[in-house]
Protein backbone atom coordinates (compact mmCIF):
# COMPACT_ATOMS: atom_id res chain seq x y z
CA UNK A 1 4.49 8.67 -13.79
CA UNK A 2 6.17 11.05 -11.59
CA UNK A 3 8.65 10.51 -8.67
CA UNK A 4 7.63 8.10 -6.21
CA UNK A 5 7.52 9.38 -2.66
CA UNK A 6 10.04 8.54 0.28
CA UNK A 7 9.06 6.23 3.19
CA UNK A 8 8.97 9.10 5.27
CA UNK A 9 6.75 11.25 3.03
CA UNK A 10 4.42 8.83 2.99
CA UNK A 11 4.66 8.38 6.68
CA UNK A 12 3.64 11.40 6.96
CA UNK A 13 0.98 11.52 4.73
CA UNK A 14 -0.96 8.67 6.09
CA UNK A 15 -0.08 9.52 9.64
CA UNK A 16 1.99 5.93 10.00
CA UNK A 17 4.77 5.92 12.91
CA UNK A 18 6.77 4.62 10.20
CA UNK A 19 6.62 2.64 6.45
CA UNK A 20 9.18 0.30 4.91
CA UNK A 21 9.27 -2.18 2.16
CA UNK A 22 8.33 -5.59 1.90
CA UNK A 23 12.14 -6.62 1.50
CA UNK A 24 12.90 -5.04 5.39
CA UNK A 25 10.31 -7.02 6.65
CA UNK A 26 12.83 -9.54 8.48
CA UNK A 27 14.74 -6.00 9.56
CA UNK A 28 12.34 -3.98 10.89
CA UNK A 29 10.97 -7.10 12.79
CA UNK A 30 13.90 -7.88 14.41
CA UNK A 31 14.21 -4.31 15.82
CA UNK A 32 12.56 -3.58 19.28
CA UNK A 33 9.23 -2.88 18.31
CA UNK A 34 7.77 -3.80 22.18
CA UNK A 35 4.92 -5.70 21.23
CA UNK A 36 3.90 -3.40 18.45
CA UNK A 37 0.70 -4.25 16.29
CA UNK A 38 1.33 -4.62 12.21
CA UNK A 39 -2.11 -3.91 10.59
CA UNK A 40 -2.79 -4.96 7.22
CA UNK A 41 -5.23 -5.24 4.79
CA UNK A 42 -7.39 -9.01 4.71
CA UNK A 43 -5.37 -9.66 1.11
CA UNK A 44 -2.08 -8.79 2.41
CA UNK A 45 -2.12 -10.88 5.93
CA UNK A 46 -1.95 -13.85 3.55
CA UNK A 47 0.54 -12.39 1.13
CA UNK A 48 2.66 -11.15 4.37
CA UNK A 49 2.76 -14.38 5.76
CA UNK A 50 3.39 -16.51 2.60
CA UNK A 51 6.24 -13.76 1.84
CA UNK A 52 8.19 -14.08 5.40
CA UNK A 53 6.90 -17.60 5.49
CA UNK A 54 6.19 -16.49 9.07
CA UNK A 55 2.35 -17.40 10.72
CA UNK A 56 3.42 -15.97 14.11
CA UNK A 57 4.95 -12.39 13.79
CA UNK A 58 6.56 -10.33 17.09
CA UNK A 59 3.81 -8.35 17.72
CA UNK A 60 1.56 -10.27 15.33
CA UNK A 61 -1.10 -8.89 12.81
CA UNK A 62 -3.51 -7.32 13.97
CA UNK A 63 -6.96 -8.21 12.12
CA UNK A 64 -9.09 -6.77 14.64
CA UNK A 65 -8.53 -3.11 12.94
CA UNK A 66 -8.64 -4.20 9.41
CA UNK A 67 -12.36 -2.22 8.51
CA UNK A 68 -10.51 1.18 9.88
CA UNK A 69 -7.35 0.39 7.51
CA UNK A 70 -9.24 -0.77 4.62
CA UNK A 71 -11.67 2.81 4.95
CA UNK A 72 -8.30 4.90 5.56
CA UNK A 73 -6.91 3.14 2.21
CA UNK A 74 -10.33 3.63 0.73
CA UNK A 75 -10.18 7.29 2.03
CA UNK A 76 -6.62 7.81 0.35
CA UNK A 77 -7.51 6.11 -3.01
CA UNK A 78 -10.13 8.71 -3.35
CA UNK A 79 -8.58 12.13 -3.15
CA UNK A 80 -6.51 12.66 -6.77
CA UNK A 81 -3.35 14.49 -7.00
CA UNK A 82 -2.85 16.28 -10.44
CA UNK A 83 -0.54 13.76 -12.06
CA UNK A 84 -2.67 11.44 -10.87
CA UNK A 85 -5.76 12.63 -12.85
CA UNK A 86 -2.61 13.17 -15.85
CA UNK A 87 -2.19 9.63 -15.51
CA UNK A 88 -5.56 8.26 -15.39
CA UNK A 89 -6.57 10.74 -18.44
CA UNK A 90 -3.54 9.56 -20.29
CA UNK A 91 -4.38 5.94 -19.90
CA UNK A 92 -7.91 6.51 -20.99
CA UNK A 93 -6.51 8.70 -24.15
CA UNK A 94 -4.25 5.32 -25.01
CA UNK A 95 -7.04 2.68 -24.25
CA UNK A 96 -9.65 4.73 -26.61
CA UNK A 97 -6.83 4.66 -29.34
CA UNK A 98 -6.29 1.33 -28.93
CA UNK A 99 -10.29 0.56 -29.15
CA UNK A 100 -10.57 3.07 -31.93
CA UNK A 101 -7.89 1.19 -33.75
CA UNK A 102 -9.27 -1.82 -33.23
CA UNK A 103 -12.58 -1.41 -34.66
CA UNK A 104 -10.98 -0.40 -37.96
């Protein structure tokens, strides 16, 4: 599968002032974020708030922006790298085995 890139790669990559995982949550909202928006994607409002268990977040989430962050993820999702295409050949390879197998 390949190494997984750092926060800050991926910061980078999607232009993001900043990424960090779902287990910082409680962290990175308690840090001075000055009214800073969250945006997220329709799914993951719901998962975000059943996760912290929070319905009002400092700077809250921001739904109003959620077509631009869904075509952005869209946009991302779309553009391969190389071990990604390894990946998604090598699945197909195992799932045609499996079929193949299968009908025997």
């Amino acid at each position: 599968m390949g190494a997984q890139p750092s926060l800050e790669d991926l910061a980078e990559e999607y232009g993001a002032d900043a990424c960090a995982y779902t287990e910082d949550f409680d962290t990175v909202m308690a840090s001075n974020h000055n009214g800073l928006s969250i945006y997220t994607l329709p799914e993951d409002a719901q998962n975000l708030k059943e996760l912290t268990g929070k319905h009002s977040i400092s700077g809250g989430l921001n739904s109003s922006k959620s077509n631009e962050l869904a075509d952005a993820v869209s946009a991302s999702r779309a553009v391969k790298t190389d071990a990604d295409v390894a990946c998604l050949r090598h699945a197909s390879a195992v799932s045609a085995q499996a079929h193949m197998a299968m009908w025997r």
